[in-house]
N, C-alpha and C. Protein backbone atom coordinates (compact mmCIF):
# COMPACT_ATOMS: atom_id res chain seq x y z
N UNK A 1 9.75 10.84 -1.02
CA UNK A 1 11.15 10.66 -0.74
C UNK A 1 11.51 9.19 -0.94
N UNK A 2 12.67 9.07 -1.78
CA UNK A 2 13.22 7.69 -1.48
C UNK A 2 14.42 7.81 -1.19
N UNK A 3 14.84 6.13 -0.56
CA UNK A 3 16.26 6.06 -0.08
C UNK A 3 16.91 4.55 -0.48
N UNK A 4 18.14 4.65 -0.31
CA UNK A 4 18.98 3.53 -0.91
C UNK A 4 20.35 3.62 0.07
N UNK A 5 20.45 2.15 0.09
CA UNK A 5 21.71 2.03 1.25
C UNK A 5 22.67 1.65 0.04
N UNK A 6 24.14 1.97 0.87
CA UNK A 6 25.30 2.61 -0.27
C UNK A 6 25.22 0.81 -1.06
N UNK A 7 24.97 -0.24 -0.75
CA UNK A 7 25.12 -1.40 -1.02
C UNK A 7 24.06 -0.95 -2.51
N UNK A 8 22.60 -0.58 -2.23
CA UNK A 8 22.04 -0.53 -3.01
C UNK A 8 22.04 0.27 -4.15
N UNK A 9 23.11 1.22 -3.89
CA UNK A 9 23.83 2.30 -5.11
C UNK A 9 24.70 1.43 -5.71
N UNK A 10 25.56 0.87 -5.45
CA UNK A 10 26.59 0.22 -6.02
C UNK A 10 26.49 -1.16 -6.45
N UNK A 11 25.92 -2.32 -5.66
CA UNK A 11 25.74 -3.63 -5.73
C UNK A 11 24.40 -3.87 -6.25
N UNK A 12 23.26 -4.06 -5.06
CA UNK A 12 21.92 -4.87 -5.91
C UNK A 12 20.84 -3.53 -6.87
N UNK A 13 21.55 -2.95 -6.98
CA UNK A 13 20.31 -1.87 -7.07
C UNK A 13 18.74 -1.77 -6.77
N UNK A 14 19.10 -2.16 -5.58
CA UNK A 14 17.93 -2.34 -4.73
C UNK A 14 17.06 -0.86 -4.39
N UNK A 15 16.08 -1.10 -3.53
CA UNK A 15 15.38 0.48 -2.79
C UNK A 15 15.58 -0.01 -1.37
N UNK A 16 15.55 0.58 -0.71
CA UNK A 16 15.78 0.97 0.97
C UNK A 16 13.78 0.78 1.25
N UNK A 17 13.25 -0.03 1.68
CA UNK A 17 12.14 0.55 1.75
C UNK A 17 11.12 -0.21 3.23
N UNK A 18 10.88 0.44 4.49
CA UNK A 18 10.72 -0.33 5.52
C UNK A 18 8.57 -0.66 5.59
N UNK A 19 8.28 -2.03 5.11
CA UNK A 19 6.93 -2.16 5.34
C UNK A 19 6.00 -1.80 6.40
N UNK A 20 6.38 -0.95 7.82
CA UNK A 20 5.50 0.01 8.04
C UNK A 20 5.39 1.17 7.99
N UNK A 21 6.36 1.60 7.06
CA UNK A 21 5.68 2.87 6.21
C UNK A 21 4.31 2.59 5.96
N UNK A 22 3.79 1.47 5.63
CA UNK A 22 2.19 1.58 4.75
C UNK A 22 1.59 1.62 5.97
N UNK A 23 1.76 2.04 7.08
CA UNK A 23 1.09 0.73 8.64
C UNK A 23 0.51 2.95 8.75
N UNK A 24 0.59 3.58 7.85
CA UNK A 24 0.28 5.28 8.62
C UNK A 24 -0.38 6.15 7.50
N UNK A 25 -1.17 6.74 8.18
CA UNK A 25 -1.53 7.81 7.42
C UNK A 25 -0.54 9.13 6.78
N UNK A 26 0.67 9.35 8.03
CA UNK A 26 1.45 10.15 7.16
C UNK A 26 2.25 9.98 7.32
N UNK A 27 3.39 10.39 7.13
CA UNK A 27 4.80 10.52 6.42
C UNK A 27 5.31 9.71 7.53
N UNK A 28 6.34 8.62 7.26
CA UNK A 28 7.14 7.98 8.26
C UNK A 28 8.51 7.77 7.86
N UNK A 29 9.22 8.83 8.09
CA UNK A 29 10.70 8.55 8.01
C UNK A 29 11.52 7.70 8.63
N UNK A 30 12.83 7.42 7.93
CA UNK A 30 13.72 6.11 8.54
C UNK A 30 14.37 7.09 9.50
N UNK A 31 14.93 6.37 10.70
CA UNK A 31 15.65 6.95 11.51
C UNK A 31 17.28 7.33 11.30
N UNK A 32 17.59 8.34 12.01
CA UNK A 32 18.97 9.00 11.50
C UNK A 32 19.41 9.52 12.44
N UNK A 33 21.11 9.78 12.38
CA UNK A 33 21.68 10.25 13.35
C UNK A 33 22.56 11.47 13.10
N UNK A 34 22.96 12.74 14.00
CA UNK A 34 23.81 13.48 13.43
C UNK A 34 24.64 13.23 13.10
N UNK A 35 25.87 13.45 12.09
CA UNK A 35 27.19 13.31 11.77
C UNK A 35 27.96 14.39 13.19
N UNK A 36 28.85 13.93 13.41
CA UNK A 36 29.99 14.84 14.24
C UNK A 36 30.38 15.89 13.92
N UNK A 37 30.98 15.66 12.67
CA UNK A 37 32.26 16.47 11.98
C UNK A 37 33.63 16.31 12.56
N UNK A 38 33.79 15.20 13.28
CA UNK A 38 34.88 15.37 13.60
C UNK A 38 36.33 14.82 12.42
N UNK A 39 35.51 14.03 11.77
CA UNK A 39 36.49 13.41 10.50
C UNK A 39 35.81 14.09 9.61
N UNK A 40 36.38 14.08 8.02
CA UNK A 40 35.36 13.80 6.79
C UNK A 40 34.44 12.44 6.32
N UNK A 41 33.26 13.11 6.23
CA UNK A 41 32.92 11.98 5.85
C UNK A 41 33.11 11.38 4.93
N UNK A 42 32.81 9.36 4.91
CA UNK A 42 33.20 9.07 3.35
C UNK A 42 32.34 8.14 3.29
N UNK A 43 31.78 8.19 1.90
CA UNK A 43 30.98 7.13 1.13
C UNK A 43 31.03 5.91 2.20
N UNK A 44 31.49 5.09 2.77
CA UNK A 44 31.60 3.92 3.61
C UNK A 44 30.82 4.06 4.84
N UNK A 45 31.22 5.16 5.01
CA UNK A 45 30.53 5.79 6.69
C UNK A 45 28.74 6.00 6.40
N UNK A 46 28.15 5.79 5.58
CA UNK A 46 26.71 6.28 5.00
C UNK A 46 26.35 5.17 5.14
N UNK A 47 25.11 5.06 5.61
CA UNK A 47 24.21 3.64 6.14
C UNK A 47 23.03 3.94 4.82
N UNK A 48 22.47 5.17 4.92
CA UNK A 48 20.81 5.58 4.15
C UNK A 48 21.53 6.87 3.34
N UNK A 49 20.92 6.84 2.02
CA UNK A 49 21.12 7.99 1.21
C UNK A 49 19.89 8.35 0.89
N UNK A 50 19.73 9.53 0.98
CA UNK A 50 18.40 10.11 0.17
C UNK A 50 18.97 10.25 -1.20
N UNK A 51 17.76 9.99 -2.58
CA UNK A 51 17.73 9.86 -3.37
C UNK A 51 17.42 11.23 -4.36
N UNK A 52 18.34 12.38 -4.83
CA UNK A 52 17.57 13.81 -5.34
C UNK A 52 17.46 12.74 -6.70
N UNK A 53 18.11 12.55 -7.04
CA UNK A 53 18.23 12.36 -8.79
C UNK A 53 18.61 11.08 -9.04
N UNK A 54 17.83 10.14 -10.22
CA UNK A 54 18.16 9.05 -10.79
C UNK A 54 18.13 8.62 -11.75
N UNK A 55 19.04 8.23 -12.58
CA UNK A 55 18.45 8.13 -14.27
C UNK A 55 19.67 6.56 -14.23
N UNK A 56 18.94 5.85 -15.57
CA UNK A 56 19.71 4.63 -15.55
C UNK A 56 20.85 4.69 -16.27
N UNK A 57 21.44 3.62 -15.58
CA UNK A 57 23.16 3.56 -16.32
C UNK A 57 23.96 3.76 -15.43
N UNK A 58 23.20 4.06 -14.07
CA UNK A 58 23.91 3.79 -12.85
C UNK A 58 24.61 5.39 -12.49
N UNK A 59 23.41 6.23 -12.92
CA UNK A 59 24.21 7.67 -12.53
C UNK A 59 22.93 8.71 -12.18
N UNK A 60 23.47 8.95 -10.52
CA UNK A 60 22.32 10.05 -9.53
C UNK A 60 22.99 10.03 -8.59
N UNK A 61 22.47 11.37 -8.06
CA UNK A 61 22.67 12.14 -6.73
C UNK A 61 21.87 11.53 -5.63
N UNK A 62 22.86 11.55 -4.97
CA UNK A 62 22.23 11.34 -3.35
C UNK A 62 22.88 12.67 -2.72
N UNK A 63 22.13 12.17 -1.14
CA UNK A 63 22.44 13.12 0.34
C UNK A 63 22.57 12.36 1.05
N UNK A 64 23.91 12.18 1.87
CA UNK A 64 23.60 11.50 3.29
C UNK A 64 22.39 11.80 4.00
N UNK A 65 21.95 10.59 4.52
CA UNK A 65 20.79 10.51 5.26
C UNK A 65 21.16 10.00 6.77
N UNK A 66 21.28 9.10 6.65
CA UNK A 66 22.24 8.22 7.58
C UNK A 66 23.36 8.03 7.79
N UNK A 67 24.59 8.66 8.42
CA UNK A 67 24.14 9.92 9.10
C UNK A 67 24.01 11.06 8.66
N UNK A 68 23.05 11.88 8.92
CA UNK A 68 22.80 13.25 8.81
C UNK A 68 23.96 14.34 8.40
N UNK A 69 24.22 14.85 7.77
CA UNK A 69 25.06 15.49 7.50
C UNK A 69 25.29 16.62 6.42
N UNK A 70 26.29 17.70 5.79
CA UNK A 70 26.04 17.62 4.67
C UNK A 70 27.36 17.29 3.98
N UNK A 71 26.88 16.11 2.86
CA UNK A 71 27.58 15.21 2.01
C UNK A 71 26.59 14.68 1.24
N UNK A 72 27.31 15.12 -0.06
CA UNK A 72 26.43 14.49 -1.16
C UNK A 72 27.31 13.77 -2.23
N UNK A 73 26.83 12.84 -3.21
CA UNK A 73 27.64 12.09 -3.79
C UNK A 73 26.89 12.43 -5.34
N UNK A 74 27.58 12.48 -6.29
CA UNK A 74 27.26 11.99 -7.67
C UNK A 74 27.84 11.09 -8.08
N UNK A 75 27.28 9.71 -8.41
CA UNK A 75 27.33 8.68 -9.23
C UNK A 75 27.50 8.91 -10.99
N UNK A 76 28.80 9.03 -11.26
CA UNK A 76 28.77 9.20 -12.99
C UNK A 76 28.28 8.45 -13.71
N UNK A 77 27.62 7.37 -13.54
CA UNK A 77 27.74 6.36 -14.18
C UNK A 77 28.27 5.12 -14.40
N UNK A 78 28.07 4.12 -15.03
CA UNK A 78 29.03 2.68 -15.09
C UNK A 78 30.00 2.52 -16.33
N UNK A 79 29.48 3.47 -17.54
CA UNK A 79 30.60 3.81 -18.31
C UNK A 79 31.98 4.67 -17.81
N UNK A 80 31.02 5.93 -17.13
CA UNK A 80 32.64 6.21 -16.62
C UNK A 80 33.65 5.93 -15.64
N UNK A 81 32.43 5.22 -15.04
CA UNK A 81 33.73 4.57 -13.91
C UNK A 81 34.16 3.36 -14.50
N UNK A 82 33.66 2.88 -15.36
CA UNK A 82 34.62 1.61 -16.33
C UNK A 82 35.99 1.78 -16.37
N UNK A 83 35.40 3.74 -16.93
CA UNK A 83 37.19 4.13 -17.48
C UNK A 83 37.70 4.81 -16.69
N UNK A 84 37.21 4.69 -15.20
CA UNK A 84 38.25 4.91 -13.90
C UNK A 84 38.02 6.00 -13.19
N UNK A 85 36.64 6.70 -13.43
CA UNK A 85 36.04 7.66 -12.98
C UNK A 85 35.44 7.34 -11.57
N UNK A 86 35.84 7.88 -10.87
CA UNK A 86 35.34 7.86 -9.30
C UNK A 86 33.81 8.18 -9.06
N UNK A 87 33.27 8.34 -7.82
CA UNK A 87 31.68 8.85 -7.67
C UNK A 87 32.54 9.80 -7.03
N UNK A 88 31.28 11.33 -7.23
CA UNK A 88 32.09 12.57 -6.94
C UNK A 88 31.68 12.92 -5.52
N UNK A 89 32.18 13.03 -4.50
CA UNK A 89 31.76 13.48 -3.08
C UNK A 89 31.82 14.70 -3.12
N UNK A 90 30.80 15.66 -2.22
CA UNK A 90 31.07 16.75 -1.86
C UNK A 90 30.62 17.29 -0.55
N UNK A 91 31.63 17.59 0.57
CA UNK A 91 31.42 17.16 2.03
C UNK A 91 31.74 19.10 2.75
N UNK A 92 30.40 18.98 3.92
CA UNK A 92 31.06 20.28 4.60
C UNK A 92 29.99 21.60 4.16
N UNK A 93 30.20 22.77 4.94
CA UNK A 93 29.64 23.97 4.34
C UNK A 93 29.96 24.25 3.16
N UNK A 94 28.63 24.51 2.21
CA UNK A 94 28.85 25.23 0.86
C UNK A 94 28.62 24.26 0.17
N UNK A 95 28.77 23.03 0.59
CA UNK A 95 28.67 21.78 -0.53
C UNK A 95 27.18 21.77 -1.28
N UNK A 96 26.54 22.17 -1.01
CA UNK A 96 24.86 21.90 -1.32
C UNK A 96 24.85 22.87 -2.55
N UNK A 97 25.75 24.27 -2.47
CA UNK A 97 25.82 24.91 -3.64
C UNK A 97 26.57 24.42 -4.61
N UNK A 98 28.09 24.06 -4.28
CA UNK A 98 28.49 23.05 -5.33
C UNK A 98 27.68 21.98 -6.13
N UNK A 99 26.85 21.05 -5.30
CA UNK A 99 26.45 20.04 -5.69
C UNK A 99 25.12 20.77 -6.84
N UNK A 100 24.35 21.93 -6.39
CA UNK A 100 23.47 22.35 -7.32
C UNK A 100 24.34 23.02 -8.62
N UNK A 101 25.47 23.82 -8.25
CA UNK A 101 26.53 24.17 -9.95
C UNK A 101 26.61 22.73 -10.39
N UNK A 102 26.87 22.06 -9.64
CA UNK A 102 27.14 20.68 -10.54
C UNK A 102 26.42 20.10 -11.35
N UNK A 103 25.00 19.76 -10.71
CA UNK A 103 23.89 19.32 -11.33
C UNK A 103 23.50 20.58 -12.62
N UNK A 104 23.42 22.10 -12.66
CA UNK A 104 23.25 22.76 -13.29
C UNK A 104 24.29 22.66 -14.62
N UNK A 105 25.60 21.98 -14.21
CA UNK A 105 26.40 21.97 -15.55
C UNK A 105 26.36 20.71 -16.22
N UNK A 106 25.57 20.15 -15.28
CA UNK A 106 24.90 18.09 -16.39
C UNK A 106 24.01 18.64 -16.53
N UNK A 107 23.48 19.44 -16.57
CA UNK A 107 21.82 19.82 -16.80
C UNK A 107 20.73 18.71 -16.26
N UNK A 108 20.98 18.88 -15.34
CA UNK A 108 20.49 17.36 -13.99
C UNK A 108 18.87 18.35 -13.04
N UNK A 109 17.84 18.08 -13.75
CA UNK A 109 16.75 18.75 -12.88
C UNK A 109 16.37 18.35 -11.54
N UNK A 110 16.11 19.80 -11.00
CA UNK A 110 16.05 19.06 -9.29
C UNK A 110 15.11 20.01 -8.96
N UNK A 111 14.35 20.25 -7.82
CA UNK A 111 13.87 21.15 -7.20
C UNK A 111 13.94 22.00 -5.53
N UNK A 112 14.02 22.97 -5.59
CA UNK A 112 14.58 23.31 -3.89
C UNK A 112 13.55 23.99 -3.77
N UNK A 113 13.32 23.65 -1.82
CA UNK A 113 12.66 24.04 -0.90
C UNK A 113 13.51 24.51 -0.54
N UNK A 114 12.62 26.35 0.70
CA UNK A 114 13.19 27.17 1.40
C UNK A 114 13.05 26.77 2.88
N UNK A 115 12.32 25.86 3.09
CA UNK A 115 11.71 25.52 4.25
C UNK A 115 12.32 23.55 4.30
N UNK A 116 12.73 23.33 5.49
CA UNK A 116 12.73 21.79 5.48
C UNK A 116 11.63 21.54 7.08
N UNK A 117 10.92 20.64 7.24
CA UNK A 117 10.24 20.50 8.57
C UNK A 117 10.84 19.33 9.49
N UNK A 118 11.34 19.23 10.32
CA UNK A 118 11.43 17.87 10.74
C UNK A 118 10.02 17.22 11.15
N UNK A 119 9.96 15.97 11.15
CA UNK A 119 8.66 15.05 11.15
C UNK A 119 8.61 15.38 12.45
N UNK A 120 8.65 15.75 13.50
CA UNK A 120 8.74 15.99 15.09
C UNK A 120 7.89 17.40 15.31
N UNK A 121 7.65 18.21 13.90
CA UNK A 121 7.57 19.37 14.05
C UNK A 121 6.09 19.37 12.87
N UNK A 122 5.62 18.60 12.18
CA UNK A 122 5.07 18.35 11.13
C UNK A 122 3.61 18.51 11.96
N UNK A 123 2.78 18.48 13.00
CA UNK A 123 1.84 18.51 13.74
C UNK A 123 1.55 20.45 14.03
N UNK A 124 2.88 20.92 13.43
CA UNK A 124 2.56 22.65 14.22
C UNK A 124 1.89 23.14 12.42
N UNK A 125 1.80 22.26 11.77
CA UNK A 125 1.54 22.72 10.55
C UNK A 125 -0.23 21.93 9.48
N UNK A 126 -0.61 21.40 10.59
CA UNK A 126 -1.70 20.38 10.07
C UNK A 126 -2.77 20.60 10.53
């Protein structure tokens, strides 16, 4: 898994990446919080994005991570937002299927799990 803070999507194109991750034998996720729902969420409100998809030229999918939620963003690119093209949000129930028609009509490869574990729960399986 990787992650990128919205600064690092847009500005340094940096990675999100905390040095005691290496300090473990397994998996150490960044910390996160639920979303409400009481507003929509927006691109601004996102601290951590998980990273599905990345290709250069400044165009991939994320997932809110931080906070938790479901909202996902596609990044078109730096050509098309040159010519005034927005990053595409997609917020709320159902969005996860949109966002996979979407990726299926860029022909954008991804892979899905039926199962997600939380790391809290990762010990009933080892």
């Amino acid at each position: 898994m990787r992650f990128k803070t919205t600064q690092n999507i847009f500005k340094d194109f940096g990675e999100y990446f905390d040095p005691n991750w290496m300090n473990s034998n397994s998996l150490i996720l960044p910390a996160k919080k639920q979303w409400d729902y009481k507003r929509p969420l927006q691109i601004e409100d996102v601290d951590l994005w998980e990273v599905i998809y990345e290709q250069g030229g400044g165009f991939g999918v994320y997932a809110s991570y931080d906070p938790f939620a479901e909202f996902y963003m596609i990044r078109v690119g730096w050509f098309l937002e040159a010519q005034g093209y927005g990053a595409e949000t997609y917020y709320g129930p159902g969005s996860m299927q949109k966002v996979i028609d979407r990726m299926d009509e860029m022909k954008i490869p991804y892979a899905i799990h039926k199962e997600f574990i939380e790391p809290d729960d990762m010990w009933l399986y080892q």
